[in-house]
C-alpha atoms as a PDB file:
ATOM      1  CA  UNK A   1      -9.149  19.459 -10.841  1.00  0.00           C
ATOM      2  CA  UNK A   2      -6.187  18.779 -13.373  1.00  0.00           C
ATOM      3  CA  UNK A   3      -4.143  15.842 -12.705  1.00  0.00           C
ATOM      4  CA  UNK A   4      -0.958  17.345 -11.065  1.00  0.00           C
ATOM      5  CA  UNK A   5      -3.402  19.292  -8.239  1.00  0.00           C
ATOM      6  CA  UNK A   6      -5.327  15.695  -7.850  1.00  0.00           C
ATOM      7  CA  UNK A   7      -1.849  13.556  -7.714  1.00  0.00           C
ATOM      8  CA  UNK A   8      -0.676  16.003  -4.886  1.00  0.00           C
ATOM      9  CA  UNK A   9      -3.604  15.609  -3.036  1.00  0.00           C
ATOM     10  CA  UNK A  10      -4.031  12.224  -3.046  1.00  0.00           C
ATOM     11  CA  UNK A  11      -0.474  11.496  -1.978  1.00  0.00           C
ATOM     12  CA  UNK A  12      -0.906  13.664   0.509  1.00  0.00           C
ATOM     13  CA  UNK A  13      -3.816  11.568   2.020  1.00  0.00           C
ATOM     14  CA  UNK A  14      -2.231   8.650   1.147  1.00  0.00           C
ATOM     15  CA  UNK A  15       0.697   9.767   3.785  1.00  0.00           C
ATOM     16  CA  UNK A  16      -2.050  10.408   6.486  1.00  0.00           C
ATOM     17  CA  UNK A  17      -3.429   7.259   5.732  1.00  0.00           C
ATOM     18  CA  UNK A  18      -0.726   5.427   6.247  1.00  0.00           C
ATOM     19  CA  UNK A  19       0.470   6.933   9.514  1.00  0.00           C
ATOM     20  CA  UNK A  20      -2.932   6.066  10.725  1.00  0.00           C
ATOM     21  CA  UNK A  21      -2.961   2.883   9.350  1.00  0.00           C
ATOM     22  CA  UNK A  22       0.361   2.096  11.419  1.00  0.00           C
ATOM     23  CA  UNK A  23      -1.198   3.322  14.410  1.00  0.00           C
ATOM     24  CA  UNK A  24      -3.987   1.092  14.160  1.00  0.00           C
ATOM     25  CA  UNK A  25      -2.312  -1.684  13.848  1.00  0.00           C
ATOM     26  CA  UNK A  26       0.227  -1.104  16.623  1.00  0.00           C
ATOM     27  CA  UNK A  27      -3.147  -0.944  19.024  1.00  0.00           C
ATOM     28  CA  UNK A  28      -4.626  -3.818  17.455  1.00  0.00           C
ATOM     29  CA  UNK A  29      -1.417  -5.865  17.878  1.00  0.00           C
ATOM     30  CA  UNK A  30      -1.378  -4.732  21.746  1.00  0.00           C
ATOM     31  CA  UNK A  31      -5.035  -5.908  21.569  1.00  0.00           C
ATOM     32  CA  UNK A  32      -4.099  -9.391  20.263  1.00  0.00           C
ATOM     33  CA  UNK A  33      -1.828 -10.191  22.592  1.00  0.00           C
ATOM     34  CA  UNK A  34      -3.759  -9.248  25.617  1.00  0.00           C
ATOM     35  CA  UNK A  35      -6.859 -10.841  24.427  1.00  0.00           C
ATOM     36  CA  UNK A  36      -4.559 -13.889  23.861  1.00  0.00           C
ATOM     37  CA  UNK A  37      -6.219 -14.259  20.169  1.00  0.00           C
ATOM     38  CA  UNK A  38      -4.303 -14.259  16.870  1.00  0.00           C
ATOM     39  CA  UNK A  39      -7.217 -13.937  14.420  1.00  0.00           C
ATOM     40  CA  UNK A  40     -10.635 -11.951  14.387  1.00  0.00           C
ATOM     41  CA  UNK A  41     -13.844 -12.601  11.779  1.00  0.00           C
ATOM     42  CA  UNK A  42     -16.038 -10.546  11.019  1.00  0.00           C
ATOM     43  CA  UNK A  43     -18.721 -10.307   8.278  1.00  0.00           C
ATOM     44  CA  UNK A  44     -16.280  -8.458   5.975  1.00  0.00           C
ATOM     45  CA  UNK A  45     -12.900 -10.145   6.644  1.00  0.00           C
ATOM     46  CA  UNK A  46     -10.923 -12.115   9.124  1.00  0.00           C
ATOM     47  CA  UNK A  47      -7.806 -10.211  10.465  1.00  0.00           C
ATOM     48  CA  UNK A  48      -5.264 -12.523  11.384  1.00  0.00           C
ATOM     49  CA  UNK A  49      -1.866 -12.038  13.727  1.00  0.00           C
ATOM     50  CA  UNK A  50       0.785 -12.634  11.665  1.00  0.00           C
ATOM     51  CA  UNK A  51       4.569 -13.173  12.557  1.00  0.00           C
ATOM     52  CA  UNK A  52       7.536 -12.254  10.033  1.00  0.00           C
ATOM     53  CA  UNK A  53      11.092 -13.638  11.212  1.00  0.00           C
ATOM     54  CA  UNK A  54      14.092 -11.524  10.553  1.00  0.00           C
ATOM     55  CA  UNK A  55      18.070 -12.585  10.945  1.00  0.00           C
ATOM     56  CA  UNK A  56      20.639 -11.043  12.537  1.00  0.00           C
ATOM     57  CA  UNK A  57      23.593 -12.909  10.739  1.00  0.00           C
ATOM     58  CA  UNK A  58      26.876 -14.068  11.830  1.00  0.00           C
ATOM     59  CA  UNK A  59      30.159 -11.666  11.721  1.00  0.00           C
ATOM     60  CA  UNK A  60      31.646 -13.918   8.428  1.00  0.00           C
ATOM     61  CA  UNK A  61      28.218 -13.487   7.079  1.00  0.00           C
ATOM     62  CA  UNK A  62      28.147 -10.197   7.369  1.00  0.00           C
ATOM     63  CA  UNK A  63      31.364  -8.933   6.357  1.00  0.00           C
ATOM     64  CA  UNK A  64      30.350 -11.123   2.759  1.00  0.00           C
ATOM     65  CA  UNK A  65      27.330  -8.942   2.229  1.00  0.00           C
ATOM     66  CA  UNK A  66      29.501  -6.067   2.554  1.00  0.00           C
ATOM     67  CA  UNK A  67      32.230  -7.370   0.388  1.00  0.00           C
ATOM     68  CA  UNK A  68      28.769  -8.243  -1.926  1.00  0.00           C
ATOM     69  CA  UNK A  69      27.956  -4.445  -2.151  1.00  0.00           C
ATOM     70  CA  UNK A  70      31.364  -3.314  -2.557  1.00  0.00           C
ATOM     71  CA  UNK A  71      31.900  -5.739  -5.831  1.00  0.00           C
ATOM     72  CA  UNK A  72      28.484  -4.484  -6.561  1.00  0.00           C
ATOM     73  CA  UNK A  73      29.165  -0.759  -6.571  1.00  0.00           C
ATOM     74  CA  UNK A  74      31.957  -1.531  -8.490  1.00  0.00           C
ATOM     75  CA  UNK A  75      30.478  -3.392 -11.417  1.00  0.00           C
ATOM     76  CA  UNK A  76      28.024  -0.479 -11.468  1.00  0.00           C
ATOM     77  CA  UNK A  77      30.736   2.283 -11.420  1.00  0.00           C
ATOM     78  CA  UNK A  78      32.406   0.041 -14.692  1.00  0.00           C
ATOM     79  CA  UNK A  79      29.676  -0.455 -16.209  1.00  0.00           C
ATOM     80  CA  UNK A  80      29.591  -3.901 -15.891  1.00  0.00           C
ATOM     81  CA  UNK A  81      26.480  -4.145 -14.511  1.00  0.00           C
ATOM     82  CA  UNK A  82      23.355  -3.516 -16.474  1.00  0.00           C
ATOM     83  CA  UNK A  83      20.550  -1.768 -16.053  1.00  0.00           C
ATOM     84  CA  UNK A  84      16.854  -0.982 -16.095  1.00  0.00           C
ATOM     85  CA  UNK A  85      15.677   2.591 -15.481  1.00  0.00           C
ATOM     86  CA  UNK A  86      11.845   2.949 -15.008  1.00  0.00           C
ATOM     87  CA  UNK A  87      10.196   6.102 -14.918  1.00  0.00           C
ATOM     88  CA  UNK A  88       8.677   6.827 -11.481  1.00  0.00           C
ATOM     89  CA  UNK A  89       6.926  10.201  -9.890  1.00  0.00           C
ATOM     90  CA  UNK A  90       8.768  11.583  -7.060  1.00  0.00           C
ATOM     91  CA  UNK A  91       6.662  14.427  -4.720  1.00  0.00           C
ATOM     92  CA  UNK A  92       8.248  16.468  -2.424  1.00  0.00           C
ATOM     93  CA  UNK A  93       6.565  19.069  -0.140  1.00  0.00           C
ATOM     94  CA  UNK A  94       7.520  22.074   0.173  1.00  0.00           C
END
């Protein structure tokens, strides 16, 4: 199998992977919470219930991040900004 045939492929199951992964974990969170436990061991891992906090920010706050990414576009559009470019592989399905 050359490498372009293989790359496809694997992204492809990569995709499925990952859906399934997300399902998974949606059930096993549900399971968590009704088993009122936030970690499971068993003889190859412990899985534990982790929580991530995320903001919702003030209306001043806000409106700065905005002004942020408008001064940003700009000192991209000048050219005042530098920077990196990294090559990347981009797959699209048909």
């Amino acid at each position: 199998m050359d490498a372009l045939t293989e790359y496809i492929k694997v992204t492809s199951q990569l995709k499925e992977l990952d859906s399934k992964k997300k399902e998974l974990a949606s059930a096993l969170i549900d399971q968590f919470n009704e088993d009122k436990v936030d970690q499971v061991t068993t003889e190859i891992g412990t899985l534990t219930l982790a929580h991530r906090k995320s903001y919702t920010y003030s209306d001043v706050i806000a409106d700065m991040a905005d002004e942020l990414k408008i001064k940003k576009k700009l000192e991209e559009q000048t050219g005042k900004a530098v920077f990196k470019e990294k090559p990347y592989l981009m797959w699209r399905a048909k």
